[in-house]
N, C-alpha and C. Protein backbone atom coordinates (compact mmCIF):
# COMPACT_ATOMS: atom_id res chain seq x y z
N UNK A 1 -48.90 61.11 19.39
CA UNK A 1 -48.02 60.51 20.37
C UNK A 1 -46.58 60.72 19.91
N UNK A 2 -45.76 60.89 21.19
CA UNK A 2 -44.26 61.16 20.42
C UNK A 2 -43.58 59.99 20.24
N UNK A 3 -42.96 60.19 19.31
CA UNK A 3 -41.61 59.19 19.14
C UNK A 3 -41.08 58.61 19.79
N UNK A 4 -41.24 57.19 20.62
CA UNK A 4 -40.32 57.06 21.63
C UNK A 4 -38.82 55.95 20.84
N UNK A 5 -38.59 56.14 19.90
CA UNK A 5 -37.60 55.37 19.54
C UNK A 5 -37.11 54.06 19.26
N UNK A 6 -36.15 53.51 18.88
CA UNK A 6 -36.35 51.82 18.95
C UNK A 6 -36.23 50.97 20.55
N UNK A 7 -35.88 52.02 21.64
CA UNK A 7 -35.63 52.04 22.90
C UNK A 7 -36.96 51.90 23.50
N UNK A 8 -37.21 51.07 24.69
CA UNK A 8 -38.64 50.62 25.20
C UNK A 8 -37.97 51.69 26.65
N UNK A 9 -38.98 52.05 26.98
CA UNK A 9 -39.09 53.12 28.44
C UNK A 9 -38.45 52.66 29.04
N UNK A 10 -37.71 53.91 29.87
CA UNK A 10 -36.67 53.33 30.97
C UNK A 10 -37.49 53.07 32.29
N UNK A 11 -37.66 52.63 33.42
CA UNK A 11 -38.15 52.39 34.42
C UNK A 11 -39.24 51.16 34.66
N UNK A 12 -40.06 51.30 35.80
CA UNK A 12 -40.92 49.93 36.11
C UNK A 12 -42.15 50.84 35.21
N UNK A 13 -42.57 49.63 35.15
CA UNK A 13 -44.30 50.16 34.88
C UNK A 13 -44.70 50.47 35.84
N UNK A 14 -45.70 51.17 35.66
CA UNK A 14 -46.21 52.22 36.87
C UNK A 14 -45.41 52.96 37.58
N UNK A 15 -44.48 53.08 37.29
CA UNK A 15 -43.62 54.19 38.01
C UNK A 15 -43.61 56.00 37.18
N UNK A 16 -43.36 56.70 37.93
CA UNK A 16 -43.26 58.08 36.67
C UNK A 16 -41.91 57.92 35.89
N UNK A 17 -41.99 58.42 34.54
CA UNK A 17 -40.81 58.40 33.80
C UNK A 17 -39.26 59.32 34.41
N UNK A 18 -39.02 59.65 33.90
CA UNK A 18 -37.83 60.49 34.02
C UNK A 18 -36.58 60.25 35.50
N UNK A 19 -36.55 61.60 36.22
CA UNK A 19 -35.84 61.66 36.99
C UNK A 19 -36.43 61.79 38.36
N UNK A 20 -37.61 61.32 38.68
CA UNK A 20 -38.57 61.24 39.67
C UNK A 20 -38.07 60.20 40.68
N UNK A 21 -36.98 59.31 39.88
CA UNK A 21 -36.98 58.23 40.96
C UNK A 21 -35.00 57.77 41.13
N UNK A 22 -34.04 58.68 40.99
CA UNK A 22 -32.59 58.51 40.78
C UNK A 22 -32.31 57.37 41.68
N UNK A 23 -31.21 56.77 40.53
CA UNK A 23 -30.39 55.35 41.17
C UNK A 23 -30.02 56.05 42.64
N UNK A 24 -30.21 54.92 42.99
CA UNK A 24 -29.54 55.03 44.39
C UNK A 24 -28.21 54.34 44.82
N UNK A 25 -27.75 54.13 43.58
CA UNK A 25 -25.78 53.80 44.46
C UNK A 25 -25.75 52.15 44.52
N UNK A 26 -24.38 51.86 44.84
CA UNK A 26 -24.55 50.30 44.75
C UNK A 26 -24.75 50.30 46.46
N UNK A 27 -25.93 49.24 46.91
CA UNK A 27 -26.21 49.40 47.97
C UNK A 27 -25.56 47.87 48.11
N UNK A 28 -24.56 48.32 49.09
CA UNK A 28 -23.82 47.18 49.93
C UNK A 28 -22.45 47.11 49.46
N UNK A 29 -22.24 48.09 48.43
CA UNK A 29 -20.77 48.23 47.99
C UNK A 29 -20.33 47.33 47.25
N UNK A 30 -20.89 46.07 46.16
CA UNK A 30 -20.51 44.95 45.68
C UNK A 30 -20.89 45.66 44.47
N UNK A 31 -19.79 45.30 43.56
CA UNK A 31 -19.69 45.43 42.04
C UNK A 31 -20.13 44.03 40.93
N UNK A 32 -21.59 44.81 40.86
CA UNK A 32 -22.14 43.72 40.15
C UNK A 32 -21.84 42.85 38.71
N UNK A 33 -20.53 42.96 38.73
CA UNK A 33 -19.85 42.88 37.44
C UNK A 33 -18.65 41.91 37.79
N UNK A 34 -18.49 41.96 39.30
CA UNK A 34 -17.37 41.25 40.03
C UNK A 34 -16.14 42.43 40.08
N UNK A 35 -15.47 41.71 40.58
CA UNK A 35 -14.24 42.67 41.28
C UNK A 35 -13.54 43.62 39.78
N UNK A 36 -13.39 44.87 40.31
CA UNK A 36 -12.36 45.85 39.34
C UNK A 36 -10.87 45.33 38.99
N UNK A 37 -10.44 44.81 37.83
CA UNK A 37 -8.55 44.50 37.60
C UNK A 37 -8.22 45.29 38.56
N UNK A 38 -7.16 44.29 39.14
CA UNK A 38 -6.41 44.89 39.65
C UNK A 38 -6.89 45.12 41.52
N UNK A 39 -7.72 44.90 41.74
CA UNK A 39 -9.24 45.40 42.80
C UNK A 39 -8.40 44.48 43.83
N UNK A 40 -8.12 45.05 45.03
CA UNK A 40 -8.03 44.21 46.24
C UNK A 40 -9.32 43.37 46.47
N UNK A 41 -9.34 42.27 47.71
CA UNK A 41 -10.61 41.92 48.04
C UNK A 41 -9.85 42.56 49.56
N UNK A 42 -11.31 42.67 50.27
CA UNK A 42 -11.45 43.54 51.20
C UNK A 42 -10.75 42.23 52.35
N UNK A 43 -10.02 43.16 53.35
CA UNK A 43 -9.38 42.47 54.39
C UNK A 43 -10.21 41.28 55.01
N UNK A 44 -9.79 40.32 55.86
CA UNK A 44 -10.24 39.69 56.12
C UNK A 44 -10.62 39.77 57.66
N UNK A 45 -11.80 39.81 58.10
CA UNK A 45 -11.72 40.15 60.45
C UNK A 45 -10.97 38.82 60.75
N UNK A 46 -9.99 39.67 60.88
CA UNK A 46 -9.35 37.88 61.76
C UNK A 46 -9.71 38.21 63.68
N UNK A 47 -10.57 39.13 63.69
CA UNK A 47 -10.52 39.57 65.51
C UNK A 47 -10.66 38.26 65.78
N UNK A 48 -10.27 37.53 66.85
CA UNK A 48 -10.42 36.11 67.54
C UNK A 48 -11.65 36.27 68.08
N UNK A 49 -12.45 35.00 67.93
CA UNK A 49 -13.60 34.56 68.44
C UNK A 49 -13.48 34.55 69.75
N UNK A 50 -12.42 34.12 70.42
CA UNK A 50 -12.51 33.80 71.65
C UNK A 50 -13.25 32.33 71.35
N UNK A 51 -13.43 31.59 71.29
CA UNK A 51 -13.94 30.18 70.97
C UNK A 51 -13.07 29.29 72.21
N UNK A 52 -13.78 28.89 73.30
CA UNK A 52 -13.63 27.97 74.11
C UNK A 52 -13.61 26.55 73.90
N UNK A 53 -12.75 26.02 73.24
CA UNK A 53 -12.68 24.64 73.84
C UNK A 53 -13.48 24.23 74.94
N UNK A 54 -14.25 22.95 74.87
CA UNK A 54 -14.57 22.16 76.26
C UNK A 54 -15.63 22.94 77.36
N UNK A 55 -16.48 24.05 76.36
CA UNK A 55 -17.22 24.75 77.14
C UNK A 55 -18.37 23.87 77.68
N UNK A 56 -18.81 23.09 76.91
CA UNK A 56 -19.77 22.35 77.43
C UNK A 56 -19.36 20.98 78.35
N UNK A 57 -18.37 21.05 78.75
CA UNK A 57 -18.01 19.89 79.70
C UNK A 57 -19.25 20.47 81.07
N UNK A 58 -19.28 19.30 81.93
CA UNK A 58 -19.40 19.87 83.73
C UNK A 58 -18.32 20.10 84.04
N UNK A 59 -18.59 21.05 85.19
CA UNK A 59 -17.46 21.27 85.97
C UNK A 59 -16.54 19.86 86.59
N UNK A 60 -17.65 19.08 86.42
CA UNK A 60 -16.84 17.72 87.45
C UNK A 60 -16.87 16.99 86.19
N UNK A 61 -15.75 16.11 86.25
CA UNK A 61 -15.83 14.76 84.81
C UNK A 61 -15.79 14.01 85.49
N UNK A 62 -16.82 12.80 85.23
CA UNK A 62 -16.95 11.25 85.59
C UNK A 62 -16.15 10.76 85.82
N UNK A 63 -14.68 10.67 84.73
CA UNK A 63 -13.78 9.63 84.48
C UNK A 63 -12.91 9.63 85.88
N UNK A 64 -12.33 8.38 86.07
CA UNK A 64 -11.54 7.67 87.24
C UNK A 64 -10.13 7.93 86.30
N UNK A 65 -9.27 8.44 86.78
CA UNK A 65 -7.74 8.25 86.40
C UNK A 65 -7.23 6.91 87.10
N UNK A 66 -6.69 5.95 86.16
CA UNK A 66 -6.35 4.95 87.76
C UNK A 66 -5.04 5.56 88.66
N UNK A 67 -5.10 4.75 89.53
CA UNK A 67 -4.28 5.26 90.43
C UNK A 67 -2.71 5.53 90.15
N UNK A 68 -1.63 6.38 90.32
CA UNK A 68 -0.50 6.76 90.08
C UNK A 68 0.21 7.69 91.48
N UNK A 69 1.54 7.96 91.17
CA UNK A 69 1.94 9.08 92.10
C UNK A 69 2.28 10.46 91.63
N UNK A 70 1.55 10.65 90.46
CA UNK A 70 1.78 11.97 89.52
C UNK A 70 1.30 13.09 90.49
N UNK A 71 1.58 14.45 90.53
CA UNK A 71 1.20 15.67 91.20
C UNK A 71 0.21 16.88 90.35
N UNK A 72 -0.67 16.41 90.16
CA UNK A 72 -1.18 17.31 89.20
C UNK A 72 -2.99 17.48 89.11
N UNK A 73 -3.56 18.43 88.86
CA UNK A 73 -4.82 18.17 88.89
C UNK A 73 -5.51 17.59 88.04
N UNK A 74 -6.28 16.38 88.36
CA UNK A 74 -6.45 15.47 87.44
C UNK A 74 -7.95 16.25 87.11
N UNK A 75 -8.90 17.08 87.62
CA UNK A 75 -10.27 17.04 87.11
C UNK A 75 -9.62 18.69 86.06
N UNK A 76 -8.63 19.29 86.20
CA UNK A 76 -8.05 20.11 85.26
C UNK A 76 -7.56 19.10 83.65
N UNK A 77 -6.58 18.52 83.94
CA UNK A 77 -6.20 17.57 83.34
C UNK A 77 -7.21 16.73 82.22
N UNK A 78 -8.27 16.10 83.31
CA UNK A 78 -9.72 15.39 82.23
C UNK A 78 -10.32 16.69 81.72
N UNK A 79 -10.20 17.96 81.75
CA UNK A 79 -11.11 19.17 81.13
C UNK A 79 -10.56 19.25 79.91
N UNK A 80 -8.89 19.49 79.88
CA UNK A 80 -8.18 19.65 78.73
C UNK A 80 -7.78 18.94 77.85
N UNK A 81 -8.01 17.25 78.33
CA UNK A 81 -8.32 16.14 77.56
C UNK A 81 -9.56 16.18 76.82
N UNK A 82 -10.34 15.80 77.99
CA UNK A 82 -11.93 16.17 76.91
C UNK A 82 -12.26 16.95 76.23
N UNK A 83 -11.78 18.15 76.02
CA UNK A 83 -12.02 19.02 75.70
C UNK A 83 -11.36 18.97 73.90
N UNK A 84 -10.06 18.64 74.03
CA UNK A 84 -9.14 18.54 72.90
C UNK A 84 -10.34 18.00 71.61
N UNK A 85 -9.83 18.83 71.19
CA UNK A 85 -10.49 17.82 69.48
C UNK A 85 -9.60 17.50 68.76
N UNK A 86 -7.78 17.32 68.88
CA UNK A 86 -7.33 16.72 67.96
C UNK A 86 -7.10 15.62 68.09
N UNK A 87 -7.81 14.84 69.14
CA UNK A 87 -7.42 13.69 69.44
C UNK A 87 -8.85 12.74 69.49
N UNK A 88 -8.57 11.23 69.07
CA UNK A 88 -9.73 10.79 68.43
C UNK A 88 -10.24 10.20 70.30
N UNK A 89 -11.25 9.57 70.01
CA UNK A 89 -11.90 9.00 71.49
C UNK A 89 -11.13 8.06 72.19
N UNK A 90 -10.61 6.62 71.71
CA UNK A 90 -9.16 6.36 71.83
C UNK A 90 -8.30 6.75 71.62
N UNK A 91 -7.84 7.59 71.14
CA UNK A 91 -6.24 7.87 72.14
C UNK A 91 -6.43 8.88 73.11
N UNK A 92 -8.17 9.12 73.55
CA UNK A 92 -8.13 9.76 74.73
C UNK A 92 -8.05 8.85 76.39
N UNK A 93 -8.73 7.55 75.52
CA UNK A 93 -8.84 6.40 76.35
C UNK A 93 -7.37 5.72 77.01
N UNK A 94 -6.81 5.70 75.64
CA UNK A 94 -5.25 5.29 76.03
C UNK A 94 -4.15 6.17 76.81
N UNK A 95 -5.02 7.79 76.73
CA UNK A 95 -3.58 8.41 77.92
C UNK A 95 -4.53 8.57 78.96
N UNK A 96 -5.66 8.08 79.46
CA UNK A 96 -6.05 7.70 80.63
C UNK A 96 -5.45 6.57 80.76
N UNK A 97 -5.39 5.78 80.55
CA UNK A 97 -5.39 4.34 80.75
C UNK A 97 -3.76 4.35 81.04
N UNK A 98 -3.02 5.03 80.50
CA UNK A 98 -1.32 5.33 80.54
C UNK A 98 -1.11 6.18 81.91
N UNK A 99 -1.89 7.17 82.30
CA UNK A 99 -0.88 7.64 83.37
C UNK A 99 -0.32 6.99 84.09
N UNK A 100 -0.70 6.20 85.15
CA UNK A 100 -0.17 5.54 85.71
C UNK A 100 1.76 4.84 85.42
N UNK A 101 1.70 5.16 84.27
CA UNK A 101 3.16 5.15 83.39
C UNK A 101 3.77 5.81 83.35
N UNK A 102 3.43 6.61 83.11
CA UNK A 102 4.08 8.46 82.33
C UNK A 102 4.42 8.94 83.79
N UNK A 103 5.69 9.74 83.53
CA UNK A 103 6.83 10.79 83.97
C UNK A 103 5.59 11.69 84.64
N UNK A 104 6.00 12.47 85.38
CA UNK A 104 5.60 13.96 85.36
C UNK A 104 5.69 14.08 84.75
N UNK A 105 7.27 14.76 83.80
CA UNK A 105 7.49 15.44 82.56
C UNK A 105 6.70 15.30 81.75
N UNK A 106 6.06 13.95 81.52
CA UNK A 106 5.39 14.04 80.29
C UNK A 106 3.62 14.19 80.27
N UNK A 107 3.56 14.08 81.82
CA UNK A 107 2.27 14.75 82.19
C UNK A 107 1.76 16.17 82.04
N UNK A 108 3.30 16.82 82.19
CA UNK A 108 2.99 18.39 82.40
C UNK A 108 3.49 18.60 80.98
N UNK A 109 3.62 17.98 80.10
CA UNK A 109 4.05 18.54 78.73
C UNK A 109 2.68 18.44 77.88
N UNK A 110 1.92 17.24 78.50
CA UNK A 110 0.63 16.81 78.03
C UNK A 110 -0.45 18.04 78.05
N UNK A 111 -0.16 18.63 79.45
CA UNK A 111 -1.07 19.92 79.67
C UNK A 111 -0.59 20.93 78.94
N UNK A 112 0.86 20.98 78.38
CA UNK A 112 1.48 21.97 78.02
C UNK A 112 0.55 22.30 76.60
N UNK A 113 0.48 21.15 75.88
CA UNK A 113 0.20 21.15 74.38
C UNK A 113 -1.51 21.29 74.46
N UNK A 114 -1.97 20.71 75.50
CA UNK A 114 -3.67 20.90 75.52
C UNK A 114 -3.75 22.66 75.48
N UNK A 115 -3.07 22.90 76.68
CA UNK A 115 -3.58 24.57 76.93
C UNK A 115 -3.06 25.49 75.67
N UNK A 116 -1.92 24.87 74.98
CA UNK A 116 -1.53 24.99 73.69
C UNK A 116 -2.78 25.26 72.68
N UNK A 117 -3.49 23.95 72.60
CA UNK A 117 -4.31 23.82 71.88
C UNK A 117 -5.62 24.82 71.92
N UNK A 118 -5.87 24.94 73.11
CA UNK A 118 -7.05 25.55 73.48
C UNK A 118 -6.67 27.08 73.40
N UNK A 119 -5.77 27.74 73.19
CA UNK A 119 -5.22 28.95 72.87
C UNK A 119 -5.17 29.28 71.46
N UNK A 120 -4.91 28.32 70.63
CA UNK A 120 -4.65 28.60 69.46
C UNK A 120 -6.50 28.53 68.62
N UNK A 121 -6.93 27.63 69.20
CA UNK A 121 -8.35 27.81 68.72
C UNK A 121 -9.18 28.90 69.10
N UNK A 122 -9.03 29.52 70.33
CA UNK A 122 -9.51 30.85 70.75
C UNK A 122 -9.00 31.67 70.26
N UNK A 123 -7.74 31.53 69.08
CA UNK A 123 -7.34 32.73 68.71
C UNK A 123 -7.80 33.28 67.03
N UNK A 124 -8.81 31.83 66.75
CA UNK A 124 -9.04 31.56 65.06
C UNK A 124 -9.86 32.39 65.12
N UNK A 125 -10.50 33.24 63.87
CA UNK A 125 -11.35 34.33 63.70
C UNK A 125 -12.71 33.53 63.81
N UNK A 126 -13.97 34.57 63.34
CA UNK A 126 -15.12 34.16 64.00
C UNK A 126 -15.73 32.99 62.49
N UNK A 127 -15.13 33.53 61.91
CA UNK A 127 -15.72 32.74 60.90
C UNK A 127 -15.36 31.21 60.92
N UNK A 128 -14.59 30.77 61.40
CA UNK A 128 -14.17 29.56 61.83
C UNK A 128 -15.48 28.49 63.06
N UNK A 129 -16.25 29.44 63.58
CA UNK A 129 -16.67 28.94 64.83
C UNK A 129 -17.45 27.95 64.73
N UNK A 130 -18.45 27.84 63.42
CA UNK A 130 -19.37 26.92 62.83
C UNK A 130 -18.68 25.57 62.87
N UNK A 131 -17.59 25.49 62.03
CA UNK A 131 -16.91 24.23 62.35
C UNK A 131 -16.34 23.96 63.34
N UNK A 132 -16.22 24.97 64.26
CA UNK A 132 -15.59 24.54 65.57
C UNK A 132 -16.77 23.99 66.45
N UNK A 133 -17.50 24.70 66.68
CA UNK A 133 -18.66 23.99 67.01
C UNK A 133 -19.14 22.18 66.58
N UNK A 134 -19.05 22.35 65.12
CA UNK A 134 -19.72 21.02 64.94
C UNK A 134 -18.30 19.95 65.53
N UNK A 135 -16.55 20.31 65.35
CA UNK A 135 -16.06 19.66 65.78
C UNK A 135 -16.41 19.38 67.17
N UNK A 136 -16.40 20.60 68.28
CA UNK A 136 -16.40 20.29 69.78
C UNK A 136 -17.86 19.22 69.97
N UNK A 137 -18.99 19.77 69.14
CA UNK A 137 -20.09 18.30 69.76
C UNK A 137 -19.92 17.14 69.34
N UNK A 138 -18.97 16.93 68.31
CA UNK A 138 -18.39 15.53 67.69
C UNK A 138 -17.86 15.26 68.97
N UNK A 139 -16.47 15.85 69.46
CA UNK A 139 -15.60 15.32 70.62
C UNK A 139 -16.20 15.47 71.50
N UNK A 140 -17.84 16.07 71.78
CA UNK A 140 -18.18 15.80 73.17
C UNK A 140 -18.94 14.48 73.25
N UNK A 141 -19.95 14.18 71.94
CA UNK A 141 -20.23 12.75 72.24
C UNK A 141 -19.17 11.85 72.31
N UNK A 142 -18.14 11.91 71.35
CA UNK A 142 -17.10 11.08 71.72
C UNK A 142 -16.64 11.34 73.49
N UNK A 143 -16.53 11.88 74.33
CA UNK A 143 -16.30 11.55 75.65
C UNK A 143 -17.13 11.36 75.77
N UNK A 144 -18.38 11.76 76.15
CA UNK A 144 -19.93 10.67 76.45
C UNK A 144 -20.02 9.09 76.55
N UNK A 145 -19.47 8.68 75.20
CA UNK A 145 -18.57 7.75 74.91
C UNK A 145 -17.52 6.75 76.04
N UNK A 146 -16.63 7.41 75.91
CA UNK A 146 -15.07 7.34 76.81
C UNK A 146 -16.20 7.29 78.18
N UNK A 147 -16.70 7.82 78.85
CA UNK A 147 -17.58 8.03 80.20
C UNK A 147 -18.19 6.72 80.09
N UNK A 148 -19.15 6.48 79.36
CA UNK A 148 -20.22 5.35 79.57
C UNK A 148 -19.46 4.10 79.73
N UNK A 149 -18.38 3.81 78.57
CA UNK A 149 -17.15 2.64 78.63
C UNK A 149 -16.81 2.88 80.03
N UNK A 150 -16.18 3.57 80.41
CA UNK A 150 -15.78 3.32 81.47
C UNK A 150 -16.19 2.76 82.91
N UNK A 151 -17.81 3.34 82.61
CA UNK A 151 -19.00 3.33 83.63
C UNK A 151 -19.13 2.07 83.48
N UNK A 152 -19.34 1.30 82.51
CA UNK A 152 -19.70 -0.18 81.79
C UNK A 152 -18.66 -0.89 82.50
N UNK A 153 -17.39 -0.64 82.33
CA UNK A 153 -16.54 -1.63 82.83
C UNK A 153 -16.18 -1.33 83.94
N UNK A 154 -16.81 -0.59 84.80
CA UNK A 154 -16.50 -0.66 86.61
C UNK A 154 -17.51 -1.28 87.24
N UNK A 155 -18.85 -1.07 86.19
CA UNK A 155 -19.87 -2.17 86.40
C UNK A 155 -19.48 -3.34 86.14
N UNK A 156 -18.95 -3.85 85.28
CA UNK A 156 -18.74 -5.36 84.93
C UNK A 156 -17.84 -5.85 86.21
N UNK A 157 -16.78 -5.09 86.18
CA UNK A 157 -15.46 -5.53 87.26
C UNK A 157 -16.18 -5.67 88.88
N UNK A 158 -17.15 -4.91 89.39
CA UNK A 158 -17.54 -5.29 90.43
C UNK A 158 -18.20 -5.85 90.25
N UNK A 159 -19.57 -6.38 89.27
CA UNK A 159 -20.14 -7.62 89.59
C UNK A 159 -19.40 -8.70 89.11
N UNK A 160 -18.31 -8.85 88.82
CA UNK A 160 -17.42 -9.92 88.99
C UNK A 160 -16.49 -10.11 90.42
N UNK A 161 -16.71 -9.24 90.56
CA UNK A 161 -16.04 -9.45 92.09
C UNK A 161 -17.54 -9.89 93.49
N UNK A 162 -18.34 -9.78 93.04
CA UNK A 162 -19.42 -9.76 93.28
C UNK A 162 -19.49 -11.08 93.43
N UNK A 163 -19.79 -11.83 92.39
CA UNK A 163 -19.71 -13.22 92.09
C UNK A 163 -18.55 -14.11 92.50
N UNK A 164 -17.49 -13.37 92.18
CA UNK A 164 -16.08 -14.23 92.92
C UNK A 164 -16.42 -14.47 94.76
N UNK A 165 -16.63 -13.37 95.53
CA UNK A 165 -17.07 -13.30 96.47
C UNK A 165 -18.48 -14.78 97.05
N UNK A 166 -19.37 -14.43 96.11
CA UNK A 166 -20.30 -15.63 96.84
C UNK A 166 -19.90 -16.96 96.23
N UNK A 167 -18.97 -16.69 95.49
CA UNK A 167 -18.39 -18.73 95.36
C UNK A 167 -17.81 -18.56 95.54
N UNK A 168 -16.62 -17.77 96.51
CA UNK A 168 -15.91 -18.37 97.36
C UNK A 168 -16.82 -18.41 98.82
N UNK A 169 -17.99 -18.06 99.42
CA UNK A 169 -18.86 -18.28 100.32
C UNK A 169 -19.59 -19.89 100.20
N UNK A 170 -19.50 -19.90 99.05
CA UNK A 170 -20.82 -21.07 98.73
C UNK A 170 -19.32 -22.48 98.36
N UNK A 171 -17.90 -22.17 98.61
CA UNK A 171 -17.00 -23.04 98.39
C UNK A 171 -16.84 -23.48 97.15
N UNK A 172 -17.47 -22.97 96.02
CA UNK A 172 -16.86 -23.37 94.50
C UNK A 172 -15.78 -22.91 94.19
């Protein structure tokens, strides 16, 4: 038998020795040693996701704006509200609950910064989308939320009017 040295065989067992079976290259281009001095890291895809805000709204939103003399589309308006994720579930509650207050100006500045918003998140790369995601179903149960409250207390307010109604019938 020959000499094979203080060196144990190169290859798998059961494989043939020699040059029967040549490396094949770093497959996937990663330097298993970590990056070369000096070594850029490879660019980053910033292509925009396109990531929609408020995709999962309905076309129609539940919510009642109360009444005002503002000029503006309010089921546009509740899309780009609901939709927002920088804003927590109350203080979505509170600029419903405010129009009726507020300027134009500061109605149409309101839309200004939503459509703002919803631009700048469609413009974040794709790798971002995971958390965008888990944010938008956070802020969609949170309006789910904002909806049901509201539903709750138009129920309460008419069966109180409900009741005001038959005692003043019944003279209490």
């Amino acid at each position: 038998m020959a000499d094979q040295g203080i060196f144990p065989p190169q290859g798998n067992p059961g494989q043939p020795q020699g040059n029967a079976n040549p490396p094949q290259g770093n497959a996937g281009g990663v330097n298993p040693f970590g990056p070369l001095p000096g070594a850029q890291p490879p660019p980053e895809d910033t292509t925009p996701a396109n990531f929609q805000l408020g995709s999962k709204l309905p076309k129609n939103i539940g919510i009642k704006i109360p009444p005002h003399s503002l000029k503006f589309d309010e089921q546009y308006f509740l899309h780009l509200l609901a939709g927002s994720i920088s804003l927590t579930r109350d203080e979505k509650k509170r600029i419903i609950e405010s129009v009726p207050k507020l300027k134009q100006s500061q109605v149409d500045e309101l839309i200004r910064i939503f459509e703002e918003e919803r631009r700048k998140f469609s413009e974040l790369s794709a790798k971002h989308v995971d958390q965008l995601k888990k944010l938008e179903d956070q802020h969609w149960k949170d309006w789910q939320d904002v909806e049901l409250q509201q539903k709750a207390q138009e129920k309460k307010s008419a069966d109180e009017a409900k009741a005001e109604e038959i005692r003043k019938k019944l003279g209490l």
